[in-house]
N, C-alpha and C. Protein backbone atom coordinates (compact mmCIF):
# COMPACT_ATOMS: atom_id res chain seq x y z
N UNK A 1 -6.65 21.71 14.89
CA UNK A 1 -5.43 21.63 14.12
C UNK A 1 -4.33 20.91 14.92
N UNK A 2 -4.40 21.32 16.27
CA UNK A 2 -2.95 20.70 17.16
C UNK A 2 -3.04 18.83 17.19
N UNK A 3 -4.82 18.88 17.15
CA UNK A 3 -5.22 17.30 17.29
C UNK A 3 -4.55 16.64 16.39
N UNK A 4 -5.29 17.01 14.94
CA UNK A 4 -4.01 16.51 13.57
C UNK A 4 -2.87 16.30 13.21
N UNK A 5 -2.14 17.63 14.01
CA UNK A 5 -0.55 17.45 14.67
C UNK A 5 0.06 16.56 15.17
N UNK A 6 -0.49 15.97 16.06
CA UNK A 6 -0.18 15.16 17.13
C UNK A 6 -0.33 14.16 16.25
N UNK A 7 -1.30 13.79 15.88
CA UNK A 7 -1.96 12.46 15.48
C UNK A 7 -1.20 11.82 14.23
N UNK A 8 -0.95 13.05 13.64
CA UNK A 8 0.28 12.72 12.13
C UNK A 8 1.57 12.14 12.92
N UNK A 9 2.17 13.02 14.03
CA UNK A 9 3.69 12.76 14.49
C UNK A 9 3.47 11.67 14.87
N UNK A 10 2.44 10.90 15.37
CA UNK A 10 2.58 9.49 16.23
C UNK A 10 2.72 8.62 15.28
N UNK A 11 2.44 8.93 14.12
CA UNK A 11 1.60 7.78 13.17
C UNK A 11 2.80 8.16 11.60
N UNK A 12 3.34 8.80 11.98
CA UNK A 12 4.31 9.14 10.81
C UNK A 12 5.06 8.23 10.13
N UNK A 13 5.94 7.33 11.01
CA UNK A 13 6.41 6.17 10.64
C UNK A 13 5.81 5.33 10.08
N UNK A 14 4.76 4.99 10.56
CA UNK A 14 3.91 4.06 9.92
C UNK A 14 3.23 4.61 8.69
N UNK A 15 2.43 5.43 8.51
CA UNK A 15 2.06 6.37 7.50
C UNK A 15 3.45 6.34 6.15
N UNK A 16 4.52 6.64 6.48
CA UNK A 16 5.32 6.39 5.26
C UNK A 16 5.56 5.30 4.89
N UNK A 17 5.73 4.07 6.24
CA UNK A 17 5.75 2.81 5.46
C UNK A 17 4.91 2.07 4.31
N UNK A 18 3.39 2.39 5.04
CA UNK A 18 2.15 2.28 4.32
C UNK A 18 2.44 3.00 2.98
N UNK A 19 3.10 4.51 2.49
CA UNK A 19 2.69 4.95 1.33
C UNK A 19 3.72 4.20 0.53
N UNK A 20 5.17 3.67 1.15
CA UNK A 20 6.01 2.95 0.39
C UNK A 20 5.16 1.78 -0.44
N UNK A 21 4.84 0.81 0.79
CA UNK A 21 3.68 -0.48 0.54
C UNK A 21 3.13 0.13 -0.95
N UNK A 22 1.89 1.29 -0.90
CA UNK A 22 1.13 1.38 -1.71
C UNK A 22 2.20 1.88 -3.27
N UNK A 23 2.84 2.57 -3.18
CA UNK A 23 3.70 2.04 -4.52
C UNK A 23 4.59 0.96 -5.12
N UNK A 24 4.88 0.23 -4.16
CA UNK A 24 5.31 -0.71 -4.83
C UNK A 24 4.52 -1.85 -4.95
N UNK A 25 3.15 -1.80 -4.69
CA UNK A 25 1.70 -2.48 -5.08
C UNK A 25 1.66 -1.84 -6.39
N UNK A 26 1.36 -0.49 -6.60
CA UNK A 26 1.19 -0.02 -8.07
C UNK A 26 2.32 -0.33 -8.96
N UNK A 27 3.46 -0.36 -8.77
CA UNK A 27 4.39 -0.57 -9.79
C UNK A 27 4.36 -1.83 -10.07
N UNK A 28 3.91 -2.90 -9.22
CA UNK A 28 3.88 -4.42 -9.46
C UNK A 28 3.06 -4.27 -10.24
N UNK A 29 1.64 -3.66 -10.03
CA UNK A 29 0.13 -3.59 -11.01
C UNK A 29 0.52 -3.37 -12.64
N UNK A 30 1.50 -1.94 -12.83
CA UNK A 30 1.38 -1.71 -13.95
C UNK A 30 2.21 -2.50 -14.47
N UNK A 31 3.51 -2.91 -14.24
CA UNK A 31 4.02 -3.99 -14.63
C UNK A 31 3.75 -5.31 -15.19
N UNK A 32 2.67 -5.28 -14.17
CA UNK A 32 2.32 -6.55 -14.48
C UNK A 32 1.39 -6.79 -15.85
N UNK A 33 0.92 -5.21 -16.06
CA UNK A 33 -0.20 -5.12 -17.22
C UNK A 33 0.86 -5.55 -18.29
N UNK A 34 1.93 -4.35 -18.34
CA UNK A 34 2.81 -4.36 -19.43
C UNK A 34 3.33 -5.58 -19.43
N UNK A 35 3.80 -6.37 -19.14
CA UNK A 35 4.46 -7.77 -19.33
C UNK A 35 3.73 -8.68 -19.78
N UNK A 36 2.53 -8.78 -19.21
CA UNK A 36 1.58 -9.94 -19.60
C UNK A 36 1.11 -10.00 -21.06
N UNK A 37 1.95 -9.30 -22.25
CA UNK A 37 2.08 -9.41 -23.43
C UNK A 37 3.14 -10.45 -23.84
N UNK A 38 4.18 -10.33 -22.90
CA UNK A 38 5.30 -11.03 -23.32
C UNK A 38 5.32 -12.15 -22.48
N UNK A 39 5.30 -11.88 -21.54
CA UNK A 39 5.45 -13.28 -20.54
C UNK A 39 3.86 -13.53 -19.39
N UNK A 40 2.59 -14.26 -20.08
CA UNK A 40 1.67 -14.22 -19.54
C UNK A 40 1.65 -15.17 -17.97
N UNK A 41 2.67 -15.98 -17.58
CA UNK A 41 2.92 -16.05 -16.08
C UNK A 41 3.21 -15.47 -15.21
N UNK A 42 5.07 -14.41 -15.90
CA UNK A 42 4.95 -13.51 -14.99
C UNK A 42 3.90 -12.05 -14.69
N UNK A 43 3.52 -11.90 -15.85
CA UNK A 43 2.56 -10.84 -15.66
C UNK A 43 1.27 -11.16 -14.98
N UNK A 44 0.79 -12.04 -14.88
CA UNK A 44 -0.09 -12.74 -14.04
C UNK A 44 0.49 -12.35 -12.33
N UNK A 45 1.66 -13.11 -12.61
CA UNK A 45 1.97 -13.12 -10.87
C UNK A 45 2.25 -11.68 -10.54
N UNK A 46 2.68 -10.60 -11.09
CA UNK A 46 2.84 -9.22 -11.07
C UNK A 46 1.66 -8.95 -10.49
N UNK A 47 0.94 -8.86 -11.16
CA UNK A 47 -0.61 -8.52 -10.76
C UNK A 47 -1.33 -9.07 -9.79
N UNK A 48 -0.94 -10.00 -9.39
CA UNK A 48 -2.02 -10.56 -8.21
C UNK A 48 -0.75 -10.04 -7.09
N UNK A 49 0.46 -9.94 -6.91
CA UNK A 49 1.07 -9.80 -5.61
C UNK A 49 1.51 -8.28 -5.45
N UNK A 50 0.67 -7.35 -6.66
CA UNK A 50 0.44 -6.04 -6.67
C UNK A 50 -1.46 -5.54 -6.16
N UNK A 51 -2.10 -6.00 -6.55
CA UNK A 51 -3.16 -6.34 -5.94
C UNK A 51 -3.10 -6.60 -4.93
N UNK A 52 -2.92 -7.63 -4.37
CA UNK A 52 -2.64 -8.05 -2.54
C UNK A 52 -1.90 -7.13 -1.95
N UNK A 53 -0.92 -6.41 -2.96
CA UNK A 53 -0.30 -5.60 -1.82
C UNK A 53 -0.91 -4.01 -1.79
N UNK A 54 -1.86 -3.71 -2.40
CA UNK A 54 -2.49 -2.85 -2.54
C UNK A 54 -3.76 -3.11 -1.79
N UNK A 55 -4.05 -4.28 -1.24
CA UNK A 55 -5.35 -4.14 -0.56
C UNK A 55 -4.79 -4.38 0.84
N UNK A 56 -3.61 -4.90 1.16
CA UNK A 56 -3.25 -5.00 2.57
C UNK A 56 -2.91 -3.49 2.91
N UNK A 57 -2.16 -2.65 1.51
CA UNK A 57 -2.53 -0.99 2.18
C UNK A 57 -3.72 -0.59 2.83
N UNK A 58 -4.55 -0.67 1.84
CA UNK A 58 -6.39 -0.40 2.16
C UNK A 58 -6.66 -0.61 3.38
N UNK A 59 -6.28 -1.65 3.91
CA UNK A 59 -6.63 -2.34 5.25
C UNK A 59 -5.96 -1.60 6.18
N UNK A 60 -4.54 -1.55 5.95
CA UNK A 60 -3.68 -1.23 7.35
C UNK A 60 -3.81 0.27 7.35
N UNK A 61 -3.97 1.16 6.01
CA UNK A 61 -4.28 2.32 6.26
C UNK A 61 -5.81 2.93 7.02
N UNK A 62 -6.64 2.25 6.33
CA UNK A 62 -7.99 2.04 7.23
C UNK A 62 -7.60 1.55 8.49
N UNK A 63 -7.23 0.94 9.38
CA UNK A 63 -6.60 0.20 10.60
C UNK A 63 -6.16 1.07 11.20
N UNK A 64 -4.90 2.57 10.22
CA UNK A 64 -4.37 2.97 11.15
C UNK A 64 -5.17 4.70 11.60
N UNK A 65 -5.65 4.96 10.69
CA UNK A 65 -6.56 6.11 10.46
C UNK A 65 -7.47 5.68 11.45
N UNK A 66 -9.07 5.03 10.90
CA UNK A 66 -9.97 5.67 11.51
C UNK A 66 -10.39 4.90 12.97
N UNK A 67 -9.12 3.09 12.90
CA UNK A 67 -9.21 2.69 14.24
C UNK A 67 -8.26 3.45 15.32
N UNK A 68 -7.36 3.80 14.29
CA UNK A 68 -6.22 4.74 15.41
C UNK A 68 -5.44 3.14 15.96
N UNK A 69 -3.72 3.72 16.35
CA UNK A 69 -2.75 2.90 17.27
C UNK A 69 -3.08 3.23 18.47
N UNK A 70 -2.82 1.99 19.50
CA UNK A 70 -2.88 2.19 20.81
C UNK A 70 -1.61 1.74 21.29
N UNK A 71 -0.61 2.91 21.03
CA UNK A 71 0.79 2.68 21.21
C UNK A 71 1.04 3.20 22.32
C-alpha cells in the first residue's frame, strides 16, 4: 500500500495533467460527432485532433504507469 502511496505522490502532477489531456480529447470527439451534421469540415477536424489527443493520452499514460518516471 505505502508503494502505491509514494508512487501516486510522485506522479500526481502528471497524472492530472494526463486526465485533463484525456477530456478534452473526449469533448473534441463528441463534438466533433455532433457538428459534423452541420459543418462536415469542422466536425471532421474535431475528431481527428480529439482522437490524436486521446491516443497521445494512451501513450503517455502507458509511459507513465507501467514504464514509470526517472525523475
Amino acid at each position: 500500500m505505502y508503494l502505491i502511496y509514494t508512487l501516486f505522490a510522485q506522479r500526481s502532477p502528471l497524472l492530472i495533467v494526463l486526465l485533463l489531456l484525456f477530456v478534452l480529447g473526449t469533448v473534441l470527439l463528441i463534438s466533433g460527432v455532433k457538428l459534423i451534421r452541420q459543418n462536415k469540415t469542422v466536425g471532421k477536424l474535431l475528431i481527428v485532433l480529439g482522437s490524436v489527443l486521446i491516443v497521445v493520452f494512451f501513450y503517455l499514460f502507458l509511459w507513465t504507469i507501467l514504464i514509470g518516471l526517472n525523475a
